[in-house]
N, C-alpha and C. Protein backbone atom coordinates (compact mmCIF):
# COMPACT_ATOMS: atom_id res chain seq x y z
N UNK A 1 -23.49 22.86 11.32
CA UNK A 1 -23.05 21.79 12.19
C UNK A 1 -22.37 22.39 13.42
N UNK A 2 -22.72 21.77 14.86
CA UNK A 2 -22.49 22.39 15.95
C UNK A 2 -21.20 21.27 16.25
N UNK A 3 -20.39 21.43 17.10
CA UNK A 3 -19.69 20.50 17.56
C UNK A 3 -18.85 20.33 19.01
N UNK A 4 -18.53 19.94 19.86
CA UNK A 4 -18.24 19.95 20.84
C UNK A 4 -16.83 19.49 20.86
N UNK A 5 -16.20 20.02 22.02
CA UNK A 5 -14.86 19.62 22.02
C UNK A 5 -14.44 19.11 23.47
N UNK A 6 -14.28 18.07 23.90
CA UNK A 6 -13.19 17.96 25.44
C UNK A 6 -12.29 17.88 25.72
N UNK A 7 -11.90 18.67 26.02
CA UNK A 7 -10.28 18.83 26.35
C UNK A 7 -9.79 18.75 27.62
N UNK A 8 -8.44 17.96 27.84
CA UNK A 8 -8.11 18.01 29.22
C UNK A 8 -6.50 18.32 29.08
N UNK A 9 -6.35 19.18 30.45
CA UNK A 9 -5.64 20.19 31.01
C UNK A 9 -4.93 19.53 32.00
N UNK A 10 -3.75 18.73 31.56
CA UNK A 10 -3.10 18.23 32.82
C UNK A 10 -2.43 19.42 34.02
N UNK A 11 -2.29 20.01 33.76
CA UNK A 11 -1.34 21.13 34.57
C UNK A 11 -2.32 22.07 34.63
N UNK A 12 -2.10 22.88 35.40
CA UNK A 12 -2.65 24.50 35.78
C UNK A 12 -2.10 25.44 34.67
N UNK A 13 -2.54 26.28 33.90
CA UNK A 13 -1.62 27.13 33.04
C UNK A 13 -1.94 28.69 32.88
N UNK A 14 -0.99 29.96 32.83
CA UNK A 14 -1.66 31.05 32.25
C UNK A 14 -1.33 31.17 31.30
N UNK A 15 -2.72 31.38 30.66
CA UNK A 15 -2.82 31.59 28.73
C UNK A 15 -3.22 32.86 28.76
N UNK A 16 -2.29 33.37 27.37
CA UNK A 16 -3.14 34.76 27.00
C UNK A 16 -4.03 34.21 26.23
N UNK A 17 -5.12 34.87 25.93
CA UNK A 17 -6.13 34.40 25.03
C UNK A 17 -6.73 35.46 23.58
N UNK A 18 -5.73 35.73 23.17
CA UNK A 18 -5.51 36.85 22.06
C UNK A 18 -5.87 38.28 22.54
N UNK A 19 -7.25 38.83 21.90
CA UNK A 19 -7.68 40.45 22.69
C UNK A 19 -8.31 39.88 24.29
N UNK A 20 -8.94 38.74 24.06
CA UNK A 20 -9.78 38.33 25.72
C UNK A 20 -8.81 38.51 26.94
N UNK A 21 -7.46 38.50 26.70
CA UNK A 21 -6.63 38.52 27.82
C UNK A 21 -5.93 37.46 28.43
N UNK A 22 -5.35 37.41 29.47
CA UNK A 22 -4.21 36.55 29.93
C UNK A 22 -5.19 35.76 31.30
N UNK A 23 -5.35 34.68 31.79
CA UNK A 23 -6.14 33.68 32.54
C UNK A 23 -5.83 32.57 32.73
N UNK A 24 -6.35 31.72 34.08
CA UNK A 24 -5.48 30.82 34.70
C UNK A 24 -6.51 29.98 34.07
N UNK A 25 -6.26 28.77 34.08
CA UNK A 25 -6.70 27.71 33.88
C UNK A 25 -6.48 26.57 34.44
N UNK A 26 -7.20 25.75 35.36
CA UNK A 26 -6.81 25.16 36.07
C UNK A 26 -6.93 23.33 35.68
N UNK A 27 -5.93 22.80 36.17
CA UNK A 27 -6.02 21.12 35.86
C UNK A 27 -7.41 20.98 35.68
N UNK A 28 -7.89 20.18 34.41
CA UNK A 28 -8.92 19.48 34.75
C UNK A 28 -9.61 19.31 33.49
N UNK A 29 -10.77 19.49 32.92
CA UNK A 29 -11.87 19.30 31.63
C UNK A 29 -12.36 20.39 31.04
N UNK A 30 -12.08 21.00 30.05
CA UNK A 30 -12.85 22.16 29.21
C UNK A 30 -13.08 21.47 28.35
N UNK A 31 -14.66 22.17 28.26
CA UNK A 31 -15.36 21.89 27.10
C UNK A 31 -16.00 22.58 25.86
N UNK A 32 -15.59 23.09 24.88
CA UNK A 32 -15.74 24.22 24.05
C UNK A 32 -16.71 23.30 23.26
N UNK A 33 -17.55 24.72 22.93
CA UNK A 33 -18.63 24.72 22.07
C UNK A 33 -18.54 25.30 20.50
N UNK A 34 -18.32 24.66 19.14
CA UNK A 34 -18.38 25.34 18.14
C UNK A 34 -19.37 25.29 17.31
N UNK A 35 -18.85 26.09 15.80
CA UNK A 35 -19.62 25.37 14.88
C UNK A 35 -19.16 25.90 13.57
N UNK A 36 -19.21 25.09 12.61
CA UNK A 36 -18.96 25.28 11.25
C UNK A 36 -19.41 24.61 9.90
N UNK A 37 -19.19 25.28 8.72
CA UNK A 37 -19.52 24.31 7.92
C UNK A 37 -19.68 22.78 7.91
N UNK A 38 -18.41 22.65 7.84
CA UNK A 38 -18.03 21.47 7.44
C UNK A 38 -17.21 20.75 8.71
N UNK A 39 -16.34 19.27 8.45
CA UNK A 39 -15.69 18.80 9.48
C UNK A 39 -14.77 19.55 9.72
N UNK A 40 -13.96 20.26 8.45
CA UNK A 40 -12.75 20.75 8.20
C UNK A 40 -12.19 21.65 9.73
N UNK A 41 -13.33 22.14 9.78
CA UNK A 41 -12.49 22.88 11.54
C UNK A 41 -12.22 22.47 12.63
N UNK A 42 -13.26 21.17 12.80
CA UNK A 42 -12.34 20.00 13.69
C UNK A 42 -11.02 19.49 13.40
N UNK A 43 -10.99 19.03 11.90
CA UNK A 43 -9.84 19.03 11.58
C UNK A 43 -8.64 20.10 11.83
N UNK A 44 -9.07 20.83 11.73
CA UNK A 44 -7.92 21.78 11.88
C UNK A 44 -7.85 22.05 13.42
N UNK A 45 -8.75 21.62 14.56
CA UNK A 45 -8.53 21.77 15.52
C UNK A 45 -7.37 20.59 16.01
N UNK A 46 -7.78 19.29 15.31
CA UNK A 46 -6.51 18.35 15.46
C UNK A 46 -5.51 18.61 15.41
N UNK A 47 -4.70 19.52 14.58
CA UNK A 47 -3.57 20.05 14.14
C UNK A 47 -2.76 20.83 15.05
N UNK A 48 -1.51 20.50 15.37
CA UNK A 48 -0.76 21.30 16.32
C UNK A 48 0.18 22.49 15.35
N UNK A 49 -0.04 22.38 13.89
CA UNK A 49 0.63 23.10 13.27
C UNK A 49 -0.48 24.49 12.64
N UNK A 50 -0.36 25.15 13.23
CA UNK A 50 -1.43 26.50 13.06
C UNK A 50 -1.57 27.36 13.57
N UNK A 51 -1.63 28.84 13.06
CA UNK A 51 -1.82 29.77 13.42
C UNK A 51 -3.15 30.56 14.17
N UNK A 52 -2.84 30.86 15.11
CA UNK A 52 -3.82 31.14 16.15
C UNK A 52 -4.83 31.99 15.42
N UNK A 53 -6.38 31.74 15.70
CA UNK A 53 -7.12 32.54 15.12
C UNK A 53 -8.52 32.69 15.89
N UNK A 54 -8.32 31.61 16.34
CA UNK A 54 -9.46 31.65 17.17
C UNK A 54 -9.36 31.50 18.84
N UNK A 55 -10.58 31.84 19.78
CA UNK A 55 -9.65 31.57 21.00
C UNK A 55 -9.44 30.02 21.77
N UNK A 56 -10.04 29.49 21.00
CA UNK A 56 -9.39 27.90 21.39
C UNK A 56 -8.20 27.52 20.87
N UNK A 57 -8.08 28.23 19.49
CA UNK A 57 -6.32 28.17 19.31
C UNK A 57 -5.26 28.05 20.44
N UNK A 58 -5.94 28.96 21.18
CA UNK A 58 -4.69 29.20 22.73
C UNK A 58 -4.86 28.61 23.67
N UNK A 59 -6.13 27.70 23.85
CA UNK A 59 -6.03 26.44 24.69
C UNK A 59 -5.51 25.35 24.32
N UNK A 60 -5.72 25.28 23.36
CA UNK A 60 -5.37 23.80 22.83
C UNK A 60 -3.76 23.51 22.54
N UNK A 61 -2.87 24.68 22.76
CA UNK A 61 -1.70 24.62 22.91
C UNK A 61 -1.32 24.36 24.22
N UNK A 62 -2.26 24.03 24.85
CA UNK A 62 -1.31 23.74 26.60
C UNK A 62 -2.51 22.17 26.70
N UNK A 63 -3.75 21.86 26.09
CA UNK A 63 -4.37 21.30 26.74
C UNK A 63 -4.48 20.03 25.51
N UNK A 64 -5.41 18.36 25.52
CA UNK A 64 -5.32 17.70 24.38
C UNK A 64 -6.81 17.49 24.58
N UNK A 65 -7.39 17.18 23.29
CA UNK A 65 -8.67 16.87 23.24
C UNK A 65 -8.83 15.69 23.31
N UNK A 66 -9.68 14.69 24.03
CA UNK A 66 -10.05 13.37 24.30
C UNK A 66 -11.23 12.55 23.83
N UNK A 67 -12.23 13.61 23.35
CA UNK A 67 -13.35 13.18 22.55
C UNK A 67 -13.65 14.42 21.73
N UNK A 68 -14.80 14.03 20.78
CA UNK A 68 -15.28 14.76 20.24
C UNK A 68 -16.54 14.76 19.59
N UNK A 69 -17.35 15.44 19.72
CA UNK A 69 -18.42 15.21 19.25
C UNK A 69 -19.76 16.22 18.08
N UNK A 70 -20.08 15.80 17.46
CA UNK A 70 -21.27 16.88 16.54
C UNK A 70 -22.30 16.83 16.65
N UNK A 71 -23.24 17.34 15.96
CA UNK A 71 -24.32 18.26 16.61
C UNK A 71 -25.06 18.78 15.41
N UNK A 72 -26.14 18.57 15.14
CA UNK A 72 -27.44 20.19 14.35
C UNK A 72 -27.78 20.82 15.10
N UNK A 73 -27.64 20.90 16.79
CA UNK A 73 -28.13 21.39 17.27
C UNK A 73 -27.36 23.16 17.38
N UNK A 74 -27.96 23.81 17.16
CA UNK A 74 -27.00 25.41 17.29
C UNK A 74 -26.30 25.26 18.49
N UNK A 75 -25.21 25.58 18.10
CA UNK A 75 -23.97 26.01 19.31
C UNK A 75 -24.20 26.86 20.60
N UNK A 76 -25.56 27.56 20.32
CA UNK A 76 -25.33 28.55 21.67
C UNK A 76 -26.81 27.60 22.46
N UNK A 77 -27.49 27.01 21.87
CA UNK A 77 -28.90 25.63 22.41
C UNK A 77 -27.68 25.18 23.61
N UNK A 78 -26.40 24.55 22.69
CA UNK A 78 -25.43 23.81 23.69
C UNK A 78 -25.24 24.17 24.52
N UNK A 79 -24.48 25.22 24.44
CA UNK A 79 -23.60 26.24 25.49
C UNK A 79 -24.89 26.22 26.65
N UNK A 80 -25.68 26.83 26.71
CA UNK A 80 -26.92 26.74 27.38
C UNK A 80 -27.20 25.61 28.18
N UNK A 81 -27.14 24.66 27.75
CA UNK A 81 -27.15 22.93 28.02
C UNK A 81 -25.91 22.52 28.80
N UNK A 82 -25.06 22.97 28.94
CA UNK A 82 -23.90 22.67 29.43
C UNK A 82 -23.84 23.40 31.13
N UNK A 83 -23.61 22.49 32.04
CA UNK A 83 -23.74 23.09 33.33
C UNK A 83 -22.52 23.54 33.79
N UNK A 84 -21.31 23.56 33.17
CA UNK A 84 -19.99 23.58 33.73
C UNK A 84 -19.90 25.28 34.10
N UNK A 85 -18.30 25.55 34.85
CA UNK A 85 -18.44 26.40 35.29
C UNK A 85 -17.62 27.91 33.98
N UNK A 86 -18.11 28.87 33.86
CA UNK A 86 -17.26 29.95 32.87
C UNK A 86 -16.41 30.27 33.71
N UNK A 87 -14.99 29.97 32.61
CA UNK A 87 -13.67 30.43 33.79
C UNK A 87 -13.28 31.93 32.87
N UNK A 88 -13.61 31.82 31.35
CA UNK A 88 -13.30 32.90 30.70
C UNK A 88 -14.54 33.57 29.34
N UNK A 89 -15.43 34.43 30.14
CA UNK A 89 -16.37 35.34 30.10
C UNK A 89 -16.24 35.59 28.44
N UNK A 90 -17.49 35.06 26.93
CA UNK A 90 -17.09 35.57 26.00
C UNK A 90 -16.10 34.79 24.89
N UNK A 91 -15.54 33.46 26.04
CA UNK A 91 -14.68 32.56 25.13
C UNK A 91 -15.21 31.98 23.82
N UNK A 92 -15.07 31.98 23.12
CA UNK A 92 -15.46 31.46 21.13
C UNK A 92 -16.85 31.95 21.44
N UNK A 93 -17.38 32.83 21.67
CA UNK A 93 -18.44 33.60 21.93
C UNK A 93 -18.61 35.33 21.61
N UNK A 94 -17.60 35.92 20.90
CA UNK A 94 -18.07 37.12 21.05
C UNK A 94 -19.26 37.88 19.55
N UNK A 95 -19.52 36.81 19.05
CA UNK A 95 -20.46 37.14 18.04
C UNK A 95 -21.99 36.52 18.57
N UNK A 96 -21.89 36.00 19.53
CA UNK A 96 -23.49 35.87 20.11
C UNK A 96 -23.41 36.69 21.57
N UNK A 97 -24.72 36.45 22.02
CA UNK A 97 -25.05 37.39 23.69
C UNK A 97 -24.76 35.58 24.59
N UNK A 98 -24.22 34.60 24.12
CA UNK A 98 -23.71 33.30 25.29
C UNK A 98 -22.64 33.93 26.33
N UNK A 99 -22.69 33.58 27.88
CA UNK A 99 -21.53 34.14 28.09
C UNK A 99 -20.11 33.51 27.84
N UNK A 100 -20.51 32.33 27.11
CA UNK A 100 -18.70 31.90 27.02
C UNK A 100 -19.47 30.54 26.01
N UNK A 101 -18.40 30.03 25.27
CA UNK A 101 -18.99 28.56 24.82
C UNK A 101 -17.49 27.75 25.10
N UNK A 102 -17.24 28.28 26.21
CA UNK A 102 -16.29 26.89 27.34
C UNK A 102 -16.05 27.13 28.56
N UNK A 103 -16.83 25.83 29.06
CA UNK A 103 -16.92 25.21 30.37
C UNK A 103 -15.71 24.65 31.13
N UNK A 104 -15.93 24.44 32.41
CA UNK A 104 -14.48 23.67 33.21
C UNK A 104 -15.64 22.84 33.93
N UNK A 105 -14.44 21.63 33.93
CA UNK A 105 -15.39 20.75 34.65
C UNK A 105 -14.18 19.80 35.57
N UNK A 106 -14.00 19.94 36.57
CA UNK A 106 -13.05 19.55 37.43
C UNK A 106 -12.54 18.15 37.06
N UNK A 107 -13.38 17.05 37.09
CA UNK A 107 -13.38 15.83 36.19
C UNK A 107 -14.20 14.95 34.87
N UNK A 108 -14.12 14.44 34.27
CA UNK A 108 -13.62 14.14 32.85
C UNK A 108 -15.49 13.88 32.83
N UNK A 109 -15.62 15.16 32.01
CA UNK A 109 -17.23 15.15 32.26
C UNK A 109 -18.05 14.33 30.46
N UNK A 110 -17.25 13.29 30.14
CA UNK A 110 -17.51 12.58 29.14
C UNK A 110 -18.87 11.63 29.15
N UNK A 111 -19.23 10.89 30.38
CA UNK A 111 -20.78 11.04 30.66
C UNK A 111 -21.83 11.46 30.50
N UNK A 112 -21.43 12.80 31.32
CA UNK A 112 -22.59 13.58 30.78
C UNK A 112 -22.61 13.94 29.02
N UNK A 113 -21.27 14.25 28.84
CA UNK A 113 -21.86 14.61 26.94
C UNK A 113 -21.89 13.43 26.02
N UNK A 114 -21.83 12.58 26.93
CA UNK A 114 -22.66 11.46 25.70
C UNK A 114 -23.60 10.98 25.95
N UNK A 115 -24.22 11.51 27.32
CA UNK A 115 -26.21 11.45 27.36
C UNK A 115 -26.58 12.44 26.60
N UNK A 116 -25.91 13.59 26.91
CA UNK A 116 -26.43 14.99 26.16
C UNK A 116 -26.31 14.20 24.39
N UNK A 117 -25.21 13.95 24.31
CA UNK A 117 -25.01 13.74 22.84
C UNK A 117 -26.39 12.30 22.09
N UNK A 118 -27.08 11.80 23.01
CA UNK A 118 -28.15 10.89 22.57
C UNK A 118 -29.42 11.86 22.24
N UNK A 119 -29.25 12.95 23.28
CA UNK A 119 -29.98 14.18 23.01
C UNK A 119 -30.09 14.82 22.11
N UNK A 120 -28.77 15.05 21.89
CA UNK A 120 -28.14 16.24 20.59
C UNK A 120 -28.68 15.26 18.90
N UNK A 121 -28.83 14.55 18.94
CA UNK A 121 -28.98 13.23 17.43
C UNK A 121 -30.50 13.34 17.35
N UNK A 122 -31.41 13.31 18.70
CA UNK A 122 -33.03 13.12 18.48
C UNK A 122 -33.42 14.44 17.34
């Protein structure tokens, strides 16, 4: 199960991002690309009580998610599918050749992923 995440970034922020490094992030829409078994890691993405492990761990402490969505479709099909811009090279990506599986999207690019997402169900 693939799943998508939108998150919005009221403020500008620098995050370290565990080994990936320290990066600005600017007001606006990221959109991370995952995937896992089960729901359980969305779930645990809900959670503000948790230990960092992954590198959306360290966004999601400055930023809130506003939708959410799933997927059969493989996570890196998505990433691919997604036109936004890579602000950090490799993000929840360093076990595939994707260059990042999260996007910035200046405004609240929920539109587009719920055409994509009529897509993502065929």
């Amino acid at each position: 199960m693939s799943y998508v995440l939108n998150i919005k970034m009221n403020k500008q922020n620098r995050i370290k991002v565990g080994k990936l490094g320290t990066f600005t992030f600017k007001k606006g829409y990221y959109v991370y690309i995952g995937s896992a078994p089960s729901d359980a890691r969305i779930r645990r993405h809900l959670r503000k009580d948790k230990k960092k492990h992954w590198h959306i761990d360290y966004l999601l402490d400055h930023g809130t998610i506003v939708n959410i969505y799933v997927s059969n479709i493989p996570e890196c099909k998505l990433a691919e599918r997604l036109n936004g811009k890579v602000v950090v090279k490799k993000f929840g990506s360093t076990d595939c050749k994707c260059d990042s599986h999260l996007k910035y999207f200046e405004t609240n690019p929920k539109k587009l992923l719920s055409k994509l997402g009529k897509e993502w169900t065929r």
